[in-house]
N, C-alpha and C. Protein backbone atom coordinates (compact mmCIF):
# COMPACT_ATOMS: atom_id res chain seq x y z
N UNK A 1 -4.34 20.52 -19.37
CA UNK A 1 -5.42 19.85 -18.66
C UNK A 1 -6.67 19.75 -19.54
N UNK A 2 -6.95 20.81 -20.53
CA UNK A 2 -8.07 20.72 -21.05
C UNK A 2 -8.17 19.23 -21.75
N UNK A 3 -6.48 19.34 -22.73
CA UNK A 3 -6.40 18.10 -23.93
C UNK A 3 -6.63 17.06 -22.98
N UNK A 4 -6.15 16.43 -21.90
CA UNK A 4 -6.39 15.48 -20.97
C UNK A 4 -7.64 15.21 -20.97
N UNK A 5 -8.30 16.07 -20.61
CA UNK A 5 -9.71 15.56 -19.92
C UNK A 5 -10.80 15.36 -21.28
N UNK A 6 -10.55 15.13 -22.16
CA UNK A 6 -10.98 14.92 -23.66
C UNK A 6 -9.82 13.58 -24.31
N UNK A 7 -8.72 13.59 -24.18
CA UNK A 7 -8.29 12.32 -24.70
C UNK A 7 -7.44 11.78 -23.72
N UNK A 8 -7.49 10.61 -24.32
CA UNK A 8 -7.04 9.66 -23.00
C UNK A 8 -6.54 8.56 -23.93
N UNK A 9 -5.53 7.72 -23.13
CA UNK A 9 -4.97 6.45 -23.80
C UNK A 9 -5.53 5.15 -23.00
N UNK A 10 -5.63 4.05 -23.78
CA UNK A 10 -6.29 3.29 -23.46
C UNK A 10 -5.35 1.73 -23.53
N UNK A 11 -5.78 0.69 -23.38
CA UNK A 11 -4.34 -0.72 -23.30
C UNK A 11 -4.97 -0.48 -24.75
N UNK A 12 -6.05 -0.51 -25.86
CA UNK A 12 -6.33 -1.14 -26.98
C UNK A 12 -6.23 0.41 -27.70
N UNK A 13 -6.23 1.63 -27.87
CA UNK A 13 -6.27 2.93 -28.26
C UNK A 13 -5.14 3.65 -27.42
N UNK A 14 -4.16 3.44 -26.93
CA UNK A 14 -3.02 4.63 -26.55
C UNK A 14 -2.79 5.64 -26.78
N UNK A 15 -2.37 6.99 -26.17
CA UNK A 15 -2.74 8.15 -26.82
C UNK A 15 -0.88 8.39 -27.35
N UNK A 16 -1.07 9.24 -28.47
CA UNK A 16 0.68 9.83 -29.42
C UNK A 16 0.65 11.01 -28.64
N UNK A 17 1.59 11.14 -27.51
CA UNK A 17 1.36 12.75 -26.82
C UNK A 17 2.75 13.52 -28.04
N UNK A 18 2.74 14.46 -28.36
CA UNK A 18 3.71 15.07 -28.85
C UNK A 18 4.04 16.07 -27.93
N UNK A 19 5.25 16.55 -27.94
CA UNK A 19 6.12 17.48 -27.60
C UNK A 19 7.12 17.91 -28.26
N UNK A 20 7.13 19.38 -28.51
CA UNK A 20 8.33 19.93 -29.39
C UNK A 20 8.70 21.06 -28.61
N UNK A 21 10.00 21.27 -28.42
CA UNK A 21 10.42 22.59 -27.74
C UNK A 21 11.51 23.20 -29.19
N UNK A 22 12.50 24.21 -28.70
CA UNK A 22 12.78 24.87 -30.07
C UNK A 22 13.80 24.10 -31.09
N UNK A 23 14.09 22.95 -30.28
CA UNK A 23 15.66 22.71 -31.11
C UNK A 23 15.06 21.22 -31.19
N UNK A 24 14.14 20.68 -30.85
CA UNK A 24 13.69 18.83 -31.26
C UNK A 24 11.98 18.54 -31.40
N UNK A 25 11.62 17.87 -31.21
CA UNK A 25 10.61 17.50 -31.04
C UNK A 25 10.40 15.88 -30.78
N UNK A 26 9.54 15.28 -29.56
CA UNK A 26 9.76 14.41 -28.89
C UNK A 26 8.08 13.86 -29.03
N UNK A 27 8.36 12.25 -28.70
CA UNK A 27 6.37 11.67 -29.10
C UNK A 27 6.90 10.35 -28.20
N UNK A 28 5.66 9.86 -27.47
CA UNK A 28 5.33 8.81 -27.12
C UNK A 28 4.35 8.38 -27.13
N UNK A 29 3.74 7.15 -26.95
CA UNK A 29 2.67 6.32 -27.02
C UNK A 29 2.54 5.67 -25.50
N UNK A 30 1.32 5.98 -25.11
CA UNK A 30 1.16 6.11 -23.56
C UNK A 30 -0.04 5.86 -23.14
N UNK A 31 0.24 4.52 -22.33
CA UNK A 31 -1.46 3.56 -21.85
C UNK A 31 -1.57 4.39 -20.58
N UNK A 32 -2.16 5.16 -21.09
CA UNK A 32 -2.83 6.02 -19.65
C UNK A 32 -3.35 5.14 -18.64
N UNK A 33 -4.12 4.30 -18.62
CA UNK A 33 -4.68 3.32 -17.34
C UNK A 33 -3.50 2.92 -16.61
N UNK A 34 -2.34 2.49 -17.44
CA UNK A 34 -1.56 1.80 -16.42
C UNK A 34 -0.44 2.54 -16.42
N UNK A 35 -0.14 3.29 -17.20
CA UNK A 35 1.29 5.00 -16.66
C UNK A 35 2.23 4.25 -17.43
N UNK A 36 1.94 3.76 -18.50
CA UNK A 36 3.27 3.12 -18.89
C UNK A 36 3.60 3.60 -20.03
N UNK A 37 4.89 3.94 -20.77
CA UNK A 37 4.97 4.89 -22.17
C UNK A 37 5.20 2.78 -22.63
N UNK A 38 4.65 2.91 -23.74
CA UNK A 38 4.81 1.72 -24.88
C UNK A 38 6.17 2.09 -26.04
N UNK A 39 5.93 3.35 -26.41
CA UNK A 39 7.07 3.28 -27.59
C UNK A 39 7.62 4.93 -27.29
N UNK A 40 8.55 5.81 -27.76
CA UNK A 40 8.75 7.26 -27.83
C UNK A 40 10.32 6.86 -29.34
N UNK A 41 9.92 8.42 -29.58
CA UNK A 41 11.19 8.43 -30.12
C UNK A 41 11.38 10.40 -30.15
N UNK A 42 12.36 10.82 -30.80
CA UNK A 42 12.78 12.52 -30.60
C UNK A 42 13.65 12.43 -31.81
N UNK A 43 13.82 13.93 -31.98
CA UNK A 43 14.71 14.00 -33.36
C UNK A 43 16.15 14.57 -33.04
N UNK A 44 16.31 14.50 -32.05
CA UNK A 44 17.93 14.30 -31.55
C UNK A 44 18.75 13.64 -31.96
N UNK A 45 19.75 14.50 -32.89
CA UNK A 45 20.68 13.95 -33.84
C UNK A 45 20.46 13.62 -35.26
N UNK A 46 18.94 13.57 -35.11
CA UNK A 46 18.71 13.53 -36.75
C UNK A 46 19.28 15.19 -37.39
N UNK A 47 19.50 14.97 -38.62
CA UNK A 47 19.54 16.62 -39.93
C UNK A 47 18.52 16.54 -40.69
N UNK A 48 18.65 17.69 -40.88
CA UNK A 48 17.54 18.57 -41.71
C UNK A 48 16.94 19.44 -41.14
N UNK A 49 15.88 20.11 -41.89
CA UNK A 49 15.14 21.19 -41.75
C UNK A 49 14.03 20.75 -40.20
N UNK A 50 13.48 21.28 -39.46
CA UNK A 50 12.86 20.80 -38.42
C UNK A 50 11.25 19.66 -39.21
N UNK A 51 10.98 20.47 -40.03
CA UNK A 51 9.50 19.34 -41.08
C UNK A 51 10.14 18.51 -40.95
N UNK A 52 11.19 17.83 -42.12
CA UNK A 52 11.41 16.76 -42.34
C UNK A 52 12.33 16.00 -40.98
N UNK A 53 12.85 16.59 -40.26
CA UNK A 53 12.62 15.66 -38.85
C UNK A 53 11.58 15.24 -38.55
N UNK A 54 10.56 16.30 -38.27
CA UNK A 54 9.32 15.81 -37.45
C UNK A 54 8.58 14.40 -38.68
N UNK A 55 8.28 14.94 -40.00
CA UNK A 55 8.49 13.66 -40.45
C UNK A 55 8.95 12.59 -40.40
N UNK A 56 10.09 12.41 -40.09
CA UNK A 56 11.08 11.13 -39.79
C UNK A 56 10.80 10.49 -38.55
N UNK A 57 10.31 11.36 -37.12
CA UNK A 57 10.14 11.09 -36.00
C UNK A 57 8.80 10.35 -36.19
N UNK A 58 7.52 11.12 -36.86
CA UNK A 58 6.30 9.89 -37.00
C UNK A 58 6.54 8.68 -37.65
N UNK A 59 7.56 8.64 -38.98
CA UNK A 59 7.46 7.22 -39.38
C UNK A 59 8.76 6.62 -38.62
N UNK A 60 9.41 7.31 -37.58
CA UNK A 60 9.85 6.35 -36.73
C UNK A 60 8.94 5.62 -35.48
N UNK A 61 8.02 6.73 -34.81
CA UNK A 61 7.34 6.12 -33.51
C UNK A 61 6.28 5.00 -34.59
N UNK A 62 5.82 5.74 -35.34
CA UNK A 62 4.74 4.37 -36.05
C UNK A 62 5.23 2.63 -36.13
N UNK A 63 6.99 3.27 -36.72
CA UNK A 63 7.38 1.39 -36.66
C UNK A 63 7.94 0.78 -35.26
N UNK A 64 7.88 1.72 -34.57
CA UNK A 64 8.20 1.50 -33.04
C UNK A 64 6.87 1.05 -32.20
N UNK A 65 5.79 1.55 -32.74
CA UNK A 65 4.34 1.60 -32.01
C UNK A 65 3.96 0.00 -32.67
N UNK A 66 4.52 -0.64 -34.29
CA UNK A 66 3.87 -1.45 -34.60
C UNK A 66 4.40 -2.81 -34.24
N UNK A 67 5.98 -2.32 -33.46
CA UNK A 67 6.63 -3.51 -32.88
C UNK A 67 6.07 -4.02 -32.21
N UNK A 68 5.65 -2.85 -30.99
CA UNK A 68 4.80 -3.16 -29.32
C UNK A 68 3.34 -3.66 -29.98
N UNK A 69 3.13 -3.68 -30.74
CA UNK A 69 1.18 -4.37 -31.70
C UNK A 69 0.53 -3.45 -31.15
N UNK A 70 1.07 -2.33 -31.67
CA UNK A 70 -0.12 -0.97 -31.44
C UNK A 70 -0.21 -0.95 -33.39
N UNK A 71 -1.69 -0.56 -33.39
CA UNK A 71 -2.02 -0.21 -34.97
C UNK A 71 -2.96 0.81 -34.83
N UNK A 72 -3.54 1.44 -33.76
CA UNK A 72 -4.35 2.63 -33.45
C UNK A 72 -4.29 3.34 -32.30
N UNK A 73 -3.47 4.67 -32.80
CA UNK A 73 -3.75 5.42 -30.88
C UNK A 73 -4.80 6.79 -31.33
N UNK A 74 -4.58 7.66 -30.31
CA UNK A 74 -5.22 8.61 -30.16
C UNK A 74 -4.30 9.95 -30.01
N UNK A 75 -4.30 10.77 -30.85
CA UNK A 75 -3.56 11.64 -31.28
C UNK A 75 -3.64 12.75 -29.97
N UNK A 76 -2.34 13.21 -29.36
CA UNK A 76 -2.72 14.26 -28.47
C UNK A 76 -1.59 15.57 -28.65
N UNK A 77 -2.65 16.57 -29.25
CA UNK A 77 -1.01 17.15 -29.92
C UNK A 77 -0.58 18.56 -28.71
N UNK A 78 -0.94 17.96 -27.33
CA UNK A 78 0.16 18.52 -26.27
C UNK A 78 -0.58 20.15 -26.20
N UNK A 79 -1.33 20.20 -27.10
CA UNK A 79 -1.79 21.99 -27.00
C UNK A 79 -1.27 22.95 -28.02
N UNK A 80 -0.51 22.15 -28.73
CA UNK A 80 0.17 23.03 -29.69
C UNK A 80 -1.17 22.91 -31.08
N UNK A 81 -1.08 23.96 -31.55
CA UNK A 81 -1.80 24.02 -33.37
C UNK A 81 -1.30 23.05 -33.94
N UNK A 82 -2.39 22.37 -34.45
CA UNK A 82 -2.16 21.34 -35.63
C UNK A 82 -1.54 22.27 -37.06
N UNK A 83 -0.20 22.31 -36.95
CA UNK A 83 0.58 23.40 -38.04
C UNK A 83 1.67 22.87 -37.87
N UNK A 84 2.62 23.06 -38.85
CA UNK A 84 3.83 22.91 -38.92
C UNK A 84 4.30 21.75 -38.42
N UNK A 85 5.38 21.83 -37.40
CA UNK A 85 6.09 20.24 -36.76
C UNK A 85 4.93 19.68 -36.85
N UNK A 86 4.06 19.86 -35.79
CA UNK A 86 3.10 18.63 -34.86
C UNK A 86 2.17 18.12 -36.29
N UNK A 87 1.62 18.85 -37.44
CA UNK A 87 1.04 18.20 -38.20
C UNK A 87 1.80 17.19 -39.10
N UNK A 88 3.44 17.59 -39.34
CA UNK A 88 4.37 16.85 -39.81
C UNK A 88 4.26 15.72 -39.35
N UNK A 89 4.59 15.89 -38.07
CA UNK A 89 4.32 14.46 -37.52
C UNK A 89 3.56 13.45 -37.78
N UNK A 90 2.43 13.72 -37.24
CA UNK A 90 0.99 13.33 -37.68
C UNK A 90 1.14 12.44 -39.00
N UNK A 91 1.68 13.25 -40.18
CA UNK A 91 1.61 12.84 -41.13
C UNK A 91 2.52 11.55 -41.39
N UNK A 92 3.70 11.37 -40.61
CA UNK A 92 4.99 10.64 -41.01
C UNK A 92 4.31 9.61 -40.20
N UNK A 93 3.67 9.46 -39.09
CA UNK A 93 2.27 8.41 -38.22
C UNK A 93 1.96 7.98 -39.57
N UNK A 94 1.17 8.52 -40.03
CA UNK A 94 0.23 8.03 -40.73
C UNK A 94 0.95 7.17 -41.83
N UNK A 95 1.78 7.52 -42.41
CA UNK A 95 2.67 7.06 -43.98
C UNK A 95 3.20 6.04 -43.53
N UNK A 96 3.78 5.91 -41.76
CA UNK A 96 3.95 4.63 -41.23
C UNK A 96 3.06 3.55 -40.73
N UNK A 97 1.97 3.72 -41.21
CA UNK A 97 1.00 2.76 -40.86
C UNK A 97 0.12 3.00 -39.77
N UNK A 98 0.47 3.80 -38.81
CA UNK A 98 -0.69 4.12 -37.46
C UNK A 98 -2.09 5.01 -37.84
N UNK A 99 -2.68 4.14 -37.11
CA UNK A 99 -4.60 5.41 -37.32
C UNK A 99 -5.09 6.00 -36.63
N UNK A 100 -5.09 6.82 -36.87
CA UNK A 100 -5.47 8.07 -35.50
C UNK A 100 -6.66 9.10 -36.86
């Protein structure tokens, strides 16, 4: 509730909510005004080490986010520390073109 009430998704700024539990890690892009997810993707079924998933998962939602003509959301990293997976992520966003 805290991250909520500080970021928010917007139709022109959407927020990247991340979620990782122990065995994946999961992201969508989500116009909060109207409840609608725009893009998601998870690392279910991908290999490797959990980094380079979570890598693979940002420069997957990024070319998924740039299909729907998203080019800027708002990063919401769910409550977890910007460390490990969730900054991975972040990063594989970014290398795919999204600005946060």
């Amino acid at each position: 509730m805290r991250v909520r009430k500080k970021v928010n998704g917007t139709p022109e700024r959407p927020r990247l909510s991340v979620y990782r539990s122990n065995n994946a890690i999961y992201c969508q892009v989500i116009n909060d005004l109207a409840g609608h997810t725009l893009a998601s993707a998870t690392s279910l079924g991908m290999k490797g080490n959990n980094s380079a998933q979570a890598t693979e998962v940002g420069k997957l939602i990024a070319e998924r986010a740039k299909a729907a003509g998203i080019q800027s959301v708002v990063f919401d990293r769910g409550g977890y520390l910007y460390h490990g997976r969730v900054k991975a992520l972040a990063e594989g966003a970014r290398e795919g073109g999204l600005q946060f």
